[in-house]
C-alpha atoms as a PDB file:
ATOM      1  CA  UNK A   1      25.766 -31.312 -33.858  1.00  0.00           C
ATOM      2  CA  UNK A   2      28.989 -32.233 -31.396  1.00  0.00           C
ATOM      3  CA  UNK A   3      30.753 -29.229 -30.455  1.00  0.00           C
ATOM      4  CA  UNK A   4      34.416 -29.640 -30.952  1.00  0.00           C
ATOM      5  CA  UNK A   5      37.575 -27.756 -29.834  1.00  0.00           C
ATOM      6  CA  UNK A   6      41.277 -27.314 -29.959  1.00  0.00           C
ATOM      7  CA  UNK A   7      43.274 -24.709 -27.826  1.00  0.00           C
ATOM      8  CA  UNK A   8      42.927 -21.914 -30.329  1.00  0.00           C
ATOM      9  CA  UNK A   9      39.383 -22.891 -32.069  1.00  0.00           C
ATOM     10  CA  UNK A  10      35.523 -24.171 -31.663  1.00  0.00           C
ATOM     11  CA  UNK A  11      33.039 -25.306 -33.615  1.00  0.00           C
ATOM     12  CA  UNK A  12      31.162 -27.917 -34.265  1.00  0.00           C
ATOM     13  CA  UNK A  13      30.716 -31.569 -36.088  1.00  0.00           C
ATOM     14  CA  UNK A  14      27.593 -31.324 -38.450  1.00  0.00           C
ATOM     15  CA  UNK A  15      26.789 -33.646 -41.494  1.00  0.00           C
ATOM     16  CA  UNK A  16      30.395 -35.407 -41.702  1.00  0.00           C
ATOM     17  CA  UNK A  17      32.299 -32.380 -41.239  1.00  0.00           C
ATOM     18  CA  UNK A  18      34.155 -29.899 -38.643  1.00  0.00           C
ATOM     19  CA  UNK A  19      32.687 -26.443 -39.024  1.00  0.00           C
ATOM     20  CA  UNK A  20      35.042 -24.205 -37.405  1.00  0.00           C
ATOM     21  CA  UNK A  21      33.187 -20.827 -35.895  1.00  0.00           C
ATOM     22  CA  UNK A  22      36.169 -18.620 -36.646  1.00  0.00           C
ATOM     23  CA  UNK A  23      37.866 -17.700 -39.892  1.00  0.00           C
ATOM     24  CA  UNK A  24      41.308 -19.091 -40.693  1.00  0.00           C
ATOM     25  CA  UNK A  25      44.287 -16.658 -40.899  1.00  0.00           C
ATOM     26  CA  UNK A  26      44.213 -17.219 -44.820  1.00  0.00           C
ATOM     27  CA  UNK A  27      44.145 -14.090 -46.813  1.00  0.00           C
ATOM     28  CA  UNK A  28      40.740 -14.131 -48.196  1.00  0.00           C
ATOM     29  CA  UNK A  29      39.077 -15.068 -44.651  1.00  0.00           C
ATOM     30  CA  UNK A  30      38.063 -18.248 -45.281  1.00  0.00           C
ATOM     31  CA  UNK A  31      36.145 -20.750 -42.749  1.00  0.00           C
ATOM     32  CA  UNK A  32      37.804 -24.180 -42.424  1.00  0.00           C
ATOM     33  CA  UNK A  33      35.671 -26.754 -42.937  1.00  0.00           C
ATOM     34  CA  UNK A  34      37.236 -30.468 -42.585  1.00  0.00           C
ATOM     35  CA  UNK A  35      35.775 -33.547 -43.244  1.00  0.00           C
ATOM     36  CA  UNK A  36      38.088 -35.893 -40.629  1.00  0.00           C
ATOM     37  CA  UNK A  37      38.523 -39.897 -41.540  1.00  0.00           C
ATOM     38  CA  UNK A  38      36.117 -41.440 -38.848  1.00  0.00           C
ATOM     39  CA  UNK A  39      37.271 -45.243 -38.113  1.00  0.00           C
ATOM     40  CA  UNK A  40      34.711 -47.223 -40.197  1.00  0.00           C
ATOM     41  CA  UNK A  41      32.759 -49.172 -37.090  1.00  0.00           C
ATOM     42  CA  UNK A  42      33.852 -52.731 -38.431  1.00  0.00           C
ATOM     43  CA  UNK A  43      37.137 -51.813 -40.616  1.00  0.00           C
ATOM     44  CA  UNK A  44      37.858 -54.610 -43.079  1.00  0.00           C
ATOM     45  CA  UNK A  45      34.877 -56.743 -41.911  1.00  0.00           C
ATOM     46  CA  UNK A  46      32.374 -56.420 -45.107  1.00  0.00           C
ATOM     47  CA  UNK A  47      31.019 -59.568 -46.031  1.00  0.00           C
ATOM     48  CA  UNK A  48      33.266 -59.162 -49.090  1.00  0.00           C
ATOM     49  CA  UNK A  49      35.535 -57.238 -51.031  1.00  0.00           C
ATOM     50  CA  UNK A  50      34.584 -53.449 -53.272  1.00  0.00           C
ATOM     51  CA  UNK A  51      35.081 -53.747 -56.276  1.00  0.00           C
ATOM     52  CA  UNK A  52      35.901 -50.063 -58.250  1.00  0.00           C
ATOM     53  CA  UNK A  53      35.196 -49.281 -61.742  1.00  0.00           C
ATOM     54  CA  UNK A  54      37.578 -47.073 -62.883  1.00  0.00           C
ATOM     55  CA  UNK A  55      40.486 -45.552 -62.176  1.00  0.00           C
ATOM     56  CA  UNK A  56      40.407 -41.891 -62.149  1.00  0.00           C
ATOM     57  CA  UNK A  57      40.187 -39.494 -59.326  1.00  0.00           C
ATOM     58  CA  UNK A  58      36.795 -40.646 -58.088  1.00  0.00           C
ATOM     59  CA  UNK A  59      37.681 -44.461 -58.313  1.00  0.00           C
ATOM     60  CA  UNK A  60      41.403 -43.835 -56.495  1.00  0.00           C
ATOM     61  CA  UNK A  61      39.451 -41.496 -53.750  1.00  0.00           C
ATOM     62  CA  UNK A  62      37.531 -44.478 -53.000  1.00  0.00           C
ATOM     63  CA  UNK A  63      40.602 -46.755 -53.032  1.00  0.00           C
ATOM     64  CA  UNK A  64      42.425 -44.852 -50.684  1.00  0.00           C
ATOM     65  CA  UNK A  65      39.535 -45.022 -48.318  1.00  0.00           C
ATOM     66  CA  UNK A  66      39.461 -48.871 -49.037  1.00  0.00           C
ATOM     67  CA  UNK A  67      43.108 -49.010 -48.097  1.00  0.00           C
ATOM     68  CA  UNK A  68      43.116 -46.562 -44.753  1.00  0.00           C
ATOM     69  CA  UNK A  69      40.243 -48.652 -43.196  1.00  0.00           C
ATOM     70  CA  UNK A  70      41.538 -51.811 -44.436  1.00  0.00           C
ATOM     71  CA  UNK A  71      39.244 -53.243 -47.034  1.00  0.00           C
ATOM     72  CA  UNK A  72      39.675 -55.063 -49.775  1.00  0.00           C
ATOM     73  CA  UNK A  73      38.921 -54.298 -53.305  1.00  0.00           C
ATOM     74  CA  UNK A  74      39.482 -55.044 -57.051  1.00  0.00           C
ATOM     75  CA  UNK A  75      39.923 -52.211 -59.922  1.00  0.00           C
ATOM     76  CA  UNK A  76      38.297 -52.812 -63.060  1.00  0.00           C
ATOM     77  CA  UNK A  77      40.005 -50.686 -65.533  1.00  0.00           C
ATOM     78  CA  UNK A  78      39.476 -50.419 -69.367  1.00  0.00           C
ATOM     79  CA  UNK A  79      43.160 -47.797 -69.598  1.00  0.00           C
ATOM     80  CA  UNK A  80      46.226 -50.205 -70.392  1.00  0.00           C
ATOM     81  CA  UNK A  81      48.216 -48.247 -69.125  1.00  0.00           C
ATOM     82  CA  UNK A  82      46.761 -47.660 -65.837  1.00  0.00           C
ATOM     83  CA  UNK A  83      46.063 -51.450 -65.473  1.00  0.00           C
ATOM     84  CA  UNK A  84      49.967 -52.227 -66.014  1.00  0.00           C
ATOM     85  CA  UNK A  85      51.422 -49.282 -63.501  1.00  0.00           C
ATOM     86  CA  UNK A  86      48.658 -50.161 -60.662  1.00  0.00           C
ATOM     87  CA  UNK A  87      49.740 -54.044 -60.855  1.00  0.00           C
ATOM     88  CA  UNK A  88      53.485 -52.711 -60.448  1.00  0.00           C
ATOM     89  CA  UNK A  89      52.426 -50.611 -57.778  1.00  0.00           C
ATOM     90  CA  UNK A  90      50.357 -54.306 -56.308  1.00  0.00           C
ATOM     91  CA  UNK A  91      46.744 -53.220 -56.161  1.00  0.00           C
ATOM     92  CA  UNK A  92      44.597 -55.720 -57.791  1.00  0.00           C
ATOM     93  CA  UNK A  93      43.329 -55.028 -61.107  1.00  0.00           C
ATOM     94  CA  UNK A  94      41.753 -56.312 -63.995  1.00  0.00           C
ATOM     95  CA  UNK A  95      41.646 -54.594 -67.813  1.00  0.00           C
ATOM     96  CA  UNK A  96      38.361 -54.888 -68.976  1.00  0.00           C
ATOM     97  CA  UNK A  97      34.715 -53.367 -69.565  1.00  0.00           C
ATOM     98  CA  UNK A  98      32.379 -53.723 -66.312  1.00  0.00           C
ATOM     99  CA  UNK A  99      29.170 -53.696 -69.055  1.00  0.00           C
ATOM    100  CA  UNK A 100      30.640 -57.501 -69.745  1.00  0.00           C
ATOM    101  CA  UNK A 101      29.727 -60.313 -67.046  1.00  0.00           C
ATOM    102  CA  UNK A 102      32.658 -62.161 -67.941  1.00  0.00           C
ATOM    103  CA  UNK A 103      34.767 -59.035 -66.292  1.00  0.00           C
ATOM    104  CA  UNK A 104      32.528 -58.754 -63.374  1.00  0.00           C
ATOM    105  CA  UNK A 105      32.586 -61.999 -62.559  1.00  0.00           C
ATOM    106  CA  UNK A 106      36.290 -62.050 -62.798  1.00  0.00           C
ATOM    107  CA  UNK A 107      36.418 -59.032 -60.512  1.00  0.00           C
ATOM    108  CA  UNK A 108      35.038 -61.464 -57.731  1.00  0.00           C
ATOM    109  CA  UNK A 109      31.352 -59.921 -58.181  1.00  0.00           C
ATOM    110  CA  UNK A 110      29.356 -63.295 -56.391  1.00  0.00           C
ATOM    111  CA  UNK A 111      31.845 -62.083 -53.286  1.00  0.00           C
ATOM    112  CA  UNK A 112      31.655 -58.301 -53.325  1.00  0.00           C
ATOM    113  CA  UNK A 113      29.782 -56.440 -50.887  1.00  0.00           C
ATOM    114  CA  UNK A 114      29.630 -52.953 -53.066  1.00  0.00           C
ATOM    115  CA  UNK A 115      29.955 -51.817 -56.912  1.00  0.00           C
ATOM    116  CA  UNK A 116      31.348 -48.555 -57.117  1.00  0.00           C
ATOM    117  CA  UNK A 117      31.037 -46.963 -60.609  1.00  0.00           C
ATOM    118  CA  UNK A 118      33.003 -44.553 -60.936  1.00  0.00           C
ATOM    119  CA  UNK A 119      33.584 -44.060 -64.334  1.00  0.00           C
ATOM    120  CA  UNK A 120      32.195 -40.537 -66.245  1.00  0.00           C
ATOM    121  CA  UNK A 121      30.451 -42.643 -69.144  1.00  0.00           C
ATOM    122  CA  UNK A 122      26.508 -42.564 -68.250  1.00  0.00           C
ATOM    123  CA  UNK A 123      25.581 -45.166 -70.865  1.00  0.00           C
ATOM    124  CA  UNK A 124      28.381 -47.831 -69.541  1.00  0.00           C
ATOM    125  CA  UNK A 125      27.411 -46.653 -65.558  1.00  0.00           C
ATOM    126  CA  UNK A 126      23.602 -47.715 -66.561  1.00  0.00           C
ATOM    127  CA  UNK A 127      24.195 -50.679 -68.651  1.00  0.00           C
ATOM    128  CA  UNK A 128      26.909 -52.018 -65.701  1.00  0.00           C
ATOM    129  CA  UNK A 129      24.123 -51.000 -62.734  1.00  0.00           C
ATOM    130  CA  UNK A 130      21.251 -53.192 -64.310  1.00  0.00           C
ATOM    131  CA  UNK A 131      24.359 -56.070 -65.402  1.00  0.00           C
ATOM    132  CA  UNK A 132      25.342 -55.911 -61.408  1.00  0.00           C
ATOM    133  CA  UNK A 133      21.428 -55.986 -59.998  1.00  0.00           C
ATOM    134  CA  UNK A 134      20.826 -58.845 -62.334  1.00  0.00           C
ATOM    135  CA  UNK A 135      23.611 -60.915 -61.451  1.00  0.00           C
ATOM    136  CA  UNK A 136      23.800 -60.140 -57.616  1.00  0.00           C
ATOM    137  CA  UNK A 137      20.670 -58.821 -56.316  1.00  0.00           C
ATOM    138  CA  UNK A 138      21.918 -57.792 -52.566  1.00  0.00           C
ATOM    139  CA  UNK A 139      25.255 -56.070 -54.016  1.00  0.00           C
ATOM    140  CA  UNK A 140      25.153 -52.125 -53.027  1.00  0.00           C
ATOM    141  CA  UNK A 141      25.614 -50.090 -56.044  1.00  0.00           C
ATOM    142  CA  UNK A 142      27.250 -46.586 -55.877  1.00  0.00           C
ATOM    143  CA  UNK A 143      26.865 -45.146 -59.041  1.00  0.00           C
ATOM    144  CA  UNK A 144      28.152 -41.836 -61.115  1.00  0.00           C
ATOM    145  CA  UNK A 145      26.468 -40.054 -63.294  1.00  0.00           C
ATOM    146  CA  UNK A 146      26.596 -36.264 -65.041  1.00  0.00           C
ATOM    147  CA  UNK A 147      22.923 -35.629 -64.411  1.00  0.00           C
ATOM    148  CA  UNK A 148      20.406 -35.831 -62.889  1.00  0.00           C
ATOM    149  CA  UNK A 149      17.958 -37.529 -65.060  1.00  0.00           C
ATOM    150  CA  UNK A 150      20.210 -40.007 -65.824  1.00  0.00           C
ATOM    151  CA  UNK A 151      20.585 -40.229 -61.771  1.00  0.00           C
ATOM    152  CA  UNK A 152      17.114 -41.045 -61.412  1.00  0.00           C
ATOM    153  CA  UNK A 153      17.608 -43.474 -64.208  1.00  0.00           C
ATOM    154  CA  UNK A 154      20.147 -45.410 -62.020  1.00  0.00           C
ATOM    155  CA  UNK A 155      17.918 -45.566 -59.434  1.00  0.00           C
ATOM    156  CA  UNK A 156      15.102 -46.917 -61.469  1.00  0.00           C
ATOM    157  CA  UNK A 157      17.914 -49.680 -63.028  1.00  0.00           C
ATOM    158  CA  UNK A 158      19.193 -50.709 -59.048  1.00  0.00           C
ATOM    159  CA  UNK A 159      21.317 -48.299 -58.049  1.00  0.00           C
ATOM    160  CA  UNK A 160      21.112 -47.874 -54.120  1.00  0.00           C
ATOM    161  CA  UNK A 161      23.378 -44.477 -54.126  1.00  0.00           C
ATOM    162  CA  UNK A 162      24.370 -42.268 -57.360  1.00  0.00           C
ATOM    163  CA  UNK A 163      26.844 -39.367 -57.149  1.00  0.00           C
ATOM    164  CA  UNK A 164      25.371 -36.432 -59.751  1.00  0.00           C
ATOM    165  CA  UNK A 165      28.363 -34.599 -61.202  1.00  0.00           C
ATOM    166  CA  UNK A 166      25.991 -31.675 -62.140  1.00  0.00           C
ATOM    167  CA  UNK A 167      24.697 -31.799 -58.152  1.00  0.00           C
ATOM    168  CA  UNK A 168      28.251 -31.371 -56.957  1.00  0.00           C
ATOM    169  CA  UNK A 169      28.890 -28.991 -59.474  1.00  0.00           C
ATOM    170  CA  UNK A 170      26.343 -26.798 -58.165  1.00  0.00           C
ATOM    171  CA  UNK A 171      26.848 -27.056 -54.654  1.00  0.00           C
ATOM    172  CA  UNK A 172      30.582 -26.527 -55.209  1.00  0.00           C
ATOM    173  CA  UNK A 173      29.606 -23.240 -56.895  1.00  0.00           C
ATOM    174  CA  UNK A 174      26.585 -22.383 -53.902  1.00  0.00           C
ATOM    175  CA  UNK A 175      30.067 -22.483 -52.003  1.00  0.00           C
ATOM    176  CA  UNK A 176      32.423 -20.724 -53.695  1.00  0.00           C
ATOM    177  CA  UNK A 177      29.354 -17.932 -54.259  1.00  0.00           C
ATOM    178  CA  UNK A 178      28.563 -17.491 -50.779  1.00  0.00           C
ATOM    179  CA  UNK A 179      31.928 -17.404 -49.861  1.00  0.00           C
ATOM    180  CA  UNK A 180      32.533 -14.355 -51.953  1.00  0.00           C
ATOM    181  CA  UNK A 181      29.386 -12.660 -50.888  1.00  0.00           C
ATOM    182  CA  UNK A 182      30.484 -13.560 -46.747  1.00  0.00           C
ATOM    183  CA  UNK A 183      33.984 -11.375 -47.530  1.00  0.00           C
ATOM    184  CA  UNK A 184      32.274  -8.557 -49.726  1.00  0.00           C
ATOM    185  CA  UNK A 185      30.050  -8.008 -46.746  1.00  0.00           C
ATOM    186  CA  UNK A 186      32.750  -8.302 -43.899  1.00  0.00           C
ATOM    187  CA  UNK A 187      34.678  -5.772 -46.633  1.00  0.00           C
ATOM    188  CA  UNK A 188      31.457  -3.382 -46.566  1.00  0.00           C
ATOM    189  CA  UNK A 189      31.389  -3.535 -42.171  1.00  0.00           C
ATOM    190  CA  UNK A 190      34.827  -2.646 -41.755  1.00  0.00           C
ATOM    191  CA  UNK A 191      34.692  -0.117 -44.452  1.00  0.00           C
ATOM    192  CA  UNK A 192      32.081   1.216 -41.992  1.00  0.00           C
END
């Protein structure tokens, strides 16, 4: 933990994130918790490009990453739409299905550095994991999935990280809980 302070606030910088030891002015009382964008140690000096599959929230969180520190990537996206308004825009992108080698390889896989699957559909997120491992054993694989057992099944197929939908889910909602239970109680003390 790195204690951390402005003129009006402390806390301290625990597990990628500012926890702030006072509540905000918000209504409801709630603590601030940021997450601050820490310059990446070597910005823009993988030993290759990222290349994201799929363009949805998750995969343009990890492009806008990608483009604050500097790094290159490719989108793989199977949405014709999205493919045509992200070339207008200039980002690099290619229509296809990431389960097929052909669109892999296209997407500069024997140069990539990381695979980042970030698309909701289990099946194609295992089928493109084990496709990936096969055809470039030291790429890192990030991979999505809904559950857990499907997580571990990512793992098993090569997968070196996988983001659980079902995990966040439930830590979202351990937040949100306690949260509610922290201002019920500080309710119940100054009722007192």
């Amino acid at each position: 933990m790195i204690p951390v302070s402005d003129d009006s606030r402390e806390g301290v910088y625990r597990d990628g994130q500012v926890h702030l030891d006072q509540s905000t002015d918000w209504p409801d009382g709630t603590k601030l918790r940021v997450t601050p964008l820490v310059p990446l140690a070597d910005e823009g000096r993988l030993d290759g490009h990222v290349i994201i599959v799929g363009f949805g929230l998750a995969g343009r969180c990890v492009a806008d990453l990608l483009e604050q520190a500097k790094i290159p990537y490719t989108i793989v996206e199977r949405n014709p739409v999205t493919v045509a308004t992200q070339r207008a825009l200039g980002r690099q992108i290619i229509f296809g299905n990431a389960i097929e080698a052909k669109v892999l390889n296209e997407a500069g896989l024997s140069d990539a550095s990381i695979l980042a699957l970030t698309i909701p559909d289990e099946d194609a997120v295992l089928d493109a994991t084990s496709l990936a491992r096969r055809l470039k054993p030291d790429i890192f694989i990030v991979a999505r999935t809904n559950y857990s057992s499907k997580g571990m099944k990512a793992t098993q197929l090569g997968a070196d990280d996988v983001i659980k939908a079902e995990q966040a889910v439930a830590l979202q909602f351990y937040d949100k809980v306690h949260q509610r239970i922290h201002q019920m109680t500080q309710l119940s003390l100054d009722e007192t």
